[in-house]
Protein backbone atom coordinates (compact mmCIF):
# COMPACT_ATOMS: atom_id res chain seq x y z
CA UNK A 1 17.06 4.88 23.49
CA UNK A 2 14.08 3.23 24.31
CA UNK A 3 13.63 -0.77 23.16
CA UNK A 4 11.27 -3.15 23.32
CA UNK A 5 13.57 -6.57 22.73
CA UNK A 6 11.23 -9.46 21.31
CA UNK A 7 10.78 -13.10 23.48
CA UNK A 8 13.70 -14.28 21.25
CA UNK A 9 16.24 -11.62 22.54
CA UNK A 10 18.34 -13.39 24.79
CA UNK A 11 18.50 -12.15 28.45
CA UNK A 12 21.75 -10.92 28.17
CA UNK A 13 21.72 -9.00 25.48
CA UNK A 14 18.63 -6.89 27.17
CA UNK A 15 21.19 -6.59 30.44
CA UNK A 16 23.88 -5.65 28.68
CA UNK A 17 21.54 -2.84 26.89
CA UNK A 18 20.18 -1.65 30.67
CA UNK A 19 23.76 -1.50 31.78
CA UNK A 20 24.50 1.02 28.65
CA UNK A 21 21.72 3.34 29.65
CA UNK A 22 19.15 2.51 27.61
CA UNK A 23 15.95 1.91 28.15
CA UNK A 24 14.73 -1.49 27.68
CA UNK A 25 11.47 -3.55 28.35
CA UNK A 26 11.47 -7.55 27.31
CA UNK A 27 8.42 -8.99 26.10
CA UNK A 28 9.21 -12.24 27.81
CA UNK A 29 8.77 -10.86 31.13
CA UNK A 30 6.32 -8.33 30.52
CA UNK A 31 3.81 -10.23 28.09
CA UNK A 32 4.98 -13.58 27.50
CA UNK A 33 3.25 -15.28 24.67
CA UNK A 34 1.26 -12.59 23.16
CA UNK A 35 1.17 -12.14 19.54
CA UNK A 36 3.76 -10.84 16.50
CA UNK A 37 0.57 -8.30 16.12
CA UNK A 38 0.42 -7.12 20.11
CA UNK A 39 4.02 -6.83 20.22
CA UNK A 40 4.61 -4.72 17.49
CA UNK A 41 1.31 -2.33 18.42
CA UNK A 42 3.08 -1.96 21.91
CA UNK A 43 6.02 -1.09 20.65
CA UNK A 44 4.58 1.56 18.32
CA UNK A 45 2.47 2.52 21.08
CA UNK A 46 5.32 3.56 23.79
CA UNK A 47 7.57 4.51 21.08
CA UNK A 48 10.16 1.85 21.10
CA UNK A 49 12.53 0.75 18.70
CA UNK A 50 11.68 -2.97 18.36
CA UNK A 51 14.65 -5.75 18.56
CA UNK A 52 13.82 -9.11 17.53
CA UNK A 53 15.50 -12.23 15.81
CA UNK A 54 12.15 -12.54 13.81
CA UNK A 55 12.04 -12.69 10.12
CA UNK A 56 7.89 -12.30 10.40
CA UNK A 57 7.82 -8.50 11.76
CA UNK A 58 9.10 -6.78 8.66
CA UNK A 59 6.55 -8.74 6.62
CA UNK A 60 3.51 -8.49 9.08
CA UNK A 61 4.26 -4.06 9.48
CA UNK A 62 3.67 -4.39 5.43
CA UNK A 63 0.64 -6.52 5.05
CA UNK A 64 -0.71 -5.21 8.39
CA UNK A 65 -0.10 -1.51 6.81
CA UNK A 66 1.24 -0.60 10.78
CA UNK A 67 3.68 1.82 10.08
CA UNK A 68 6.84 1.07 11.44
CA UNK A 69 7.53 4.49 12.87
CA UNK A 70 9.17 4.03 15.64
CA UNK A 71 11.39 1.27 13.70
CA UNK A 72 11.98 -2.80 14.04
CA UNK A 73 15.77 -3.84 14.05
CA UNK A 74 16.43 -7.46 12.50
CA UNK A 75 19.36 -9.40 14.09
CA UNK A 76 21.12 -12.47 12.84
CA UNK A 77 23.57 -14.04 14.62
CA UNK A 78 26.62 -16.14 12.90
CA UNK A 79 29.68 -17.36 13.49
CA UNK A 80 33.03 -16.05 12.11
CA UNK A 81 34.67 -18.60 9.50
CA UNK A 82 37.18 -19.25 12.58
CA UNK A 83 34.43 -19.99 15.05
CA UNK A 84 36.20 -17.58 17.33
CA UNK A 85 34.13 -14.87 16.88
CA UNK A 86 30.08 -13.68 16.70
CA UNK A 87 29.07 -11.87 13.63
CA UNK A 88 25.66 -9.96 14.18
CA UNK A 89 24.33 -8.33 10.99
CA UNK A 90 21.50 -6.32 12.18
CA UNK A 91 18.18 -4.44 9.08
CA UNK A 92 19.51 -0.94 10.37
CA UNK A 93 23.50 -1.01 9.57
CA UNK A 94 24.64 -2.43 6.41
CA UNK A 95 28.25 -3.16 8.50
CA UNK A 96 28.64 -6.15 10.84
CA UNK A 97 29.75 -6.59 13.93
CA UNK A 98 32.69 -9.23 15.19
CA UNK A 99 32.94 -10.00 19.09
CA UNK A 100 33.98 -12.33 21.66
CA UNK A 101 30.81 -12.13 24.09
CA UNK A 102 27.39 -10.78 23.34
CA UNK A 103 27.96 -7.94 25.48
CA UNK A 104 30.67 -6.96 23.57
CA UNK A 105 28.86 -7.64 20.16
CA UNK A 106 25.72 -5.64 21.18
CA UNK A 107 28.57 -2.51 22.68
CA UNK A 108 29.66 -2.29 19.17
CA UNK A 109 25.74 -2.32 17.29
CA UNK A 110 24.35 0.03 19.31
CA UNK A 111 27.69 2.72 19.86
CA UNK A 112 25.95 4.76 17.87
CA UNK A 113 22.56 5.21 19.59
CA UNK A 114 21.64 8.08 21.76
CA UNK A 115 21.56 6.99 25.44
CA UNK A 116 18.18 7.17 27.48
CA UNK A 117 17.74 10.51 29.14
């Protein structure tokens, strides 16, 4: 699958994604600081699926009337009631995830999605 993961994805979620097979560029370290707007237009542009912690792109591919073709996932992060455990509840699966690590939290999201040939 290819991904473009948002400046708020965290490092090791975009490693752990790499290690998986898929395909994965990080705006971070390809074009820090440009804006909601850019990033969204590049992903559409290369046909990535983009991954972001950020409420605004959902909002901005409506009012902007940039269809989201190639789609925008929406994580949130939370902690289980025990505090043992992540919870990530992501726009795409209506089912959430519980994990130790990141790694394995984002295993578990993304075990259904095609690798990258």
């Amino acid at each position: 699958m290819r991904f473009l993961a948002n400046e708020n994805f965290p490092l090791d979620a975009v490693e752990a994604l790499r290690q998986n097979g898929h395909d994965v560029l990080w705006i971070r370290v390809e074009s820090p600081g440009i804006s909601d707007r850019e990033v969204l237009s590049r992903a559409q542009a290369e046909n990535r699926i983009l991954l972001t912690f950020d409420k605004d792109f959902g909002e901005l591919a409506f009012r902007s009337r940039l269809p989201a073709s190639v789609g925008i996932i929406l994580f949130s992060l939370h902690y289980s009631p025990t505090g043992k455990n992540l919870i990530v509840r992501t726009s795409q699966k209506t089912d959430c995830f519980s994990a130790r690590s990141l790694d394995e939290l984002l295993a578990k999201a993304f075990e259904d999605f095609p690798k990258s040939s």
